[in-house]
C-alpha atoms as a PDB file:
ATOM      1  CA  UNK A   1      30.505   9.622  -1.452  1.00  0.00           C
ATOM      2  CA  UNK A   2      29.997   7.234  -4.420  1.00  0.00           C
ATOM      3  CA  UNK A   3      28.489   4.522  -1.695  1.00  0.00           C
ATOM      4  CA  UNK A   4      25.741   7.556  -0.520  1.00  0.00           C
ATOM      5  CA  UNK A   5      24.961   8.331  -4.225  1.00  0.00           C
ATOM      6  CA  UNK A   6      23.944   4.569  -5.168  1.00  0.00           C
ATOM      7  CA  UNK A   7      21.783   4.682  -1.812  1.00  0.00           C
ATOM      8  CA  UNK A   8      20.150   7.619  -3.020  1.00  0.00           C
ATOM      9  CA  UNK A   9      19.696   5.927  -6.529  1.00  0.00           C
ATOM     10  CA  UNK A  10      18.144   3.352  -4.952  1.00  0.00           C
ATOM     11  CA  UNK A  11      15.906   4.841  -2.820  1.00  0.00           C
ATOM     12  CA  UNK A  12      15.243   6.856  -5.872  1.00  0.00           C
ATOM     13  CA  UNK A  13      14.295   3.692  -7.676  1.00  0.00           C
ATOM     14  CA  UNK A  14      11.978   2.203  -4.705  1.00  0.00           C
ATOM     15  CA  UNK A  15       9.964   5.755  -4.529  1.00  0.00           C
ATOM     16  CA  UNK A  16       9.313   5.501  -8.430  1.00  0.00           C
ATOM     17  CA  UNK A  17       8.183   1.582  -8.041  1.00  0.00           C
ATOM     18  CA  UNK A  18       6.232   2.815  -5.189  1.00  0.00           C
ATOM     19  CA  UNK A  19       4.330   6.277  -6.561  1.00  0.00           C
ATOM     20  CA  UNK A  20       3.755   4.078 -10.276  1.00  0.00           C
ATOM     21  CA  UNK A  21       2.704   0.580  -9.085  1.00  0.00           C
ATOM     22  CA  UNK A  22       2.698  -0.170  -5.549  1.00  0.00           C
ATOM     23  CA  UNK A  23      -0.032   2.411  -3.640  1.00  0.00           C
ATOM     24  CA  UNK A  24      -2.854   1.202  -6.235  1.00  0.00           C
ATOM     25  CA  UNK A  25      -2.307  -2.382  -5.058  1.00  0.00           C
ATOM     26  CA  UNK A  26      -1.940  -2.394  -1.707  1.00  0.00           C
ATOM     27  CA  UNK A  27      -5.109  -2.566   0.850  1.00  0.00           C
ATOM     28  CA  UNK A  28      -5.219  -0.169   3.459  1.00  0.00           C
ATOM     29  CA  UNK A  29      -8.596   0.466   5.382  1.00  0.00           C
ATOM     30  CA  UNK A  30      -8.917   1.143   8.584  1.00  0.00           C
ATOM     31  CA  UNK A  31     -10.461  -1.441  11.198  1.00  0.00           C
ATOM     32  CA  UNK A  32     -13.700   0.712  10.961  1.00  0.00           C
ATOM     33  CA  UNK A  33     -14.174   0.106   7.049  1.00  0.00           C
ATOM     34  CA  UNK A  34     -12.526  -3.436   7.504  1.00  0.00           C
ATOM     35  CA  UNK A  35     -15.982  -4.695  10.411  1.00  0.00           C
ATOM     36  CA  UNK A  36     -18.118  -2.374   8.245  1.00  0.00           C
ATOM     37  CA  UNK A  37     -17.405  -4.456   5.194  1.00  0.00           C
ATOM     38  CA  UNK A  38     -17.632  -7.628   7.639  1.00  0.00           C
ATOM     39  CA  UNK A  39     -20.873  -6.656   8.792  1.00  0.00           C
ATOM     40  CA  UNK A  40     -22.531  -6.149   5.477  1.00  0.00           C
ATOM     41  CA  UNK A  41     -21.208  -9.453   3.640  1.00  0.00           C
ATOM     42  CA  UNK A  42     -22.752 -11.088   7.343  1.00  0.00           C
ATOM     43  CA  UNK A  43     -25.965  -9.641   6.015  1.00  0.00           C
ATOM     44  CA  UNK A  44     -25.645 -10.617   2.524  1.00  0.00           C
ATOM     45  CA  UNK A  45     -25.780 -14.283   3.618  1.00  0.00           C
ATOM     46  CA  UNK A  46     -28.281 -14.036   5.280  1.00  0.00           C
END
């Protein structure tokens, strides 16, 4: 029981890191957006 209950703390712990610092730093577009923005920095040097 006590090893299931520091799991869960833990877990507990990640989610927190994750909702407060994590999801406004990591990149995640979609192939689509990721050749759109390809495509229009292709044009910008040209």
């Amino acid at each position: 029981m006590e090893a299931a209950l520091c799991c869960l703390g833990v877990f507990a712990i990640f989610m927190l890191y994750f909702a407060l610092y994590s999801r406004h730093r990591l990149v995640a577009n979609s192939p689509d957006e990721e050749f759109a923005a390809l495509a229009e920095a292709e044009e910008d040097l040209r």
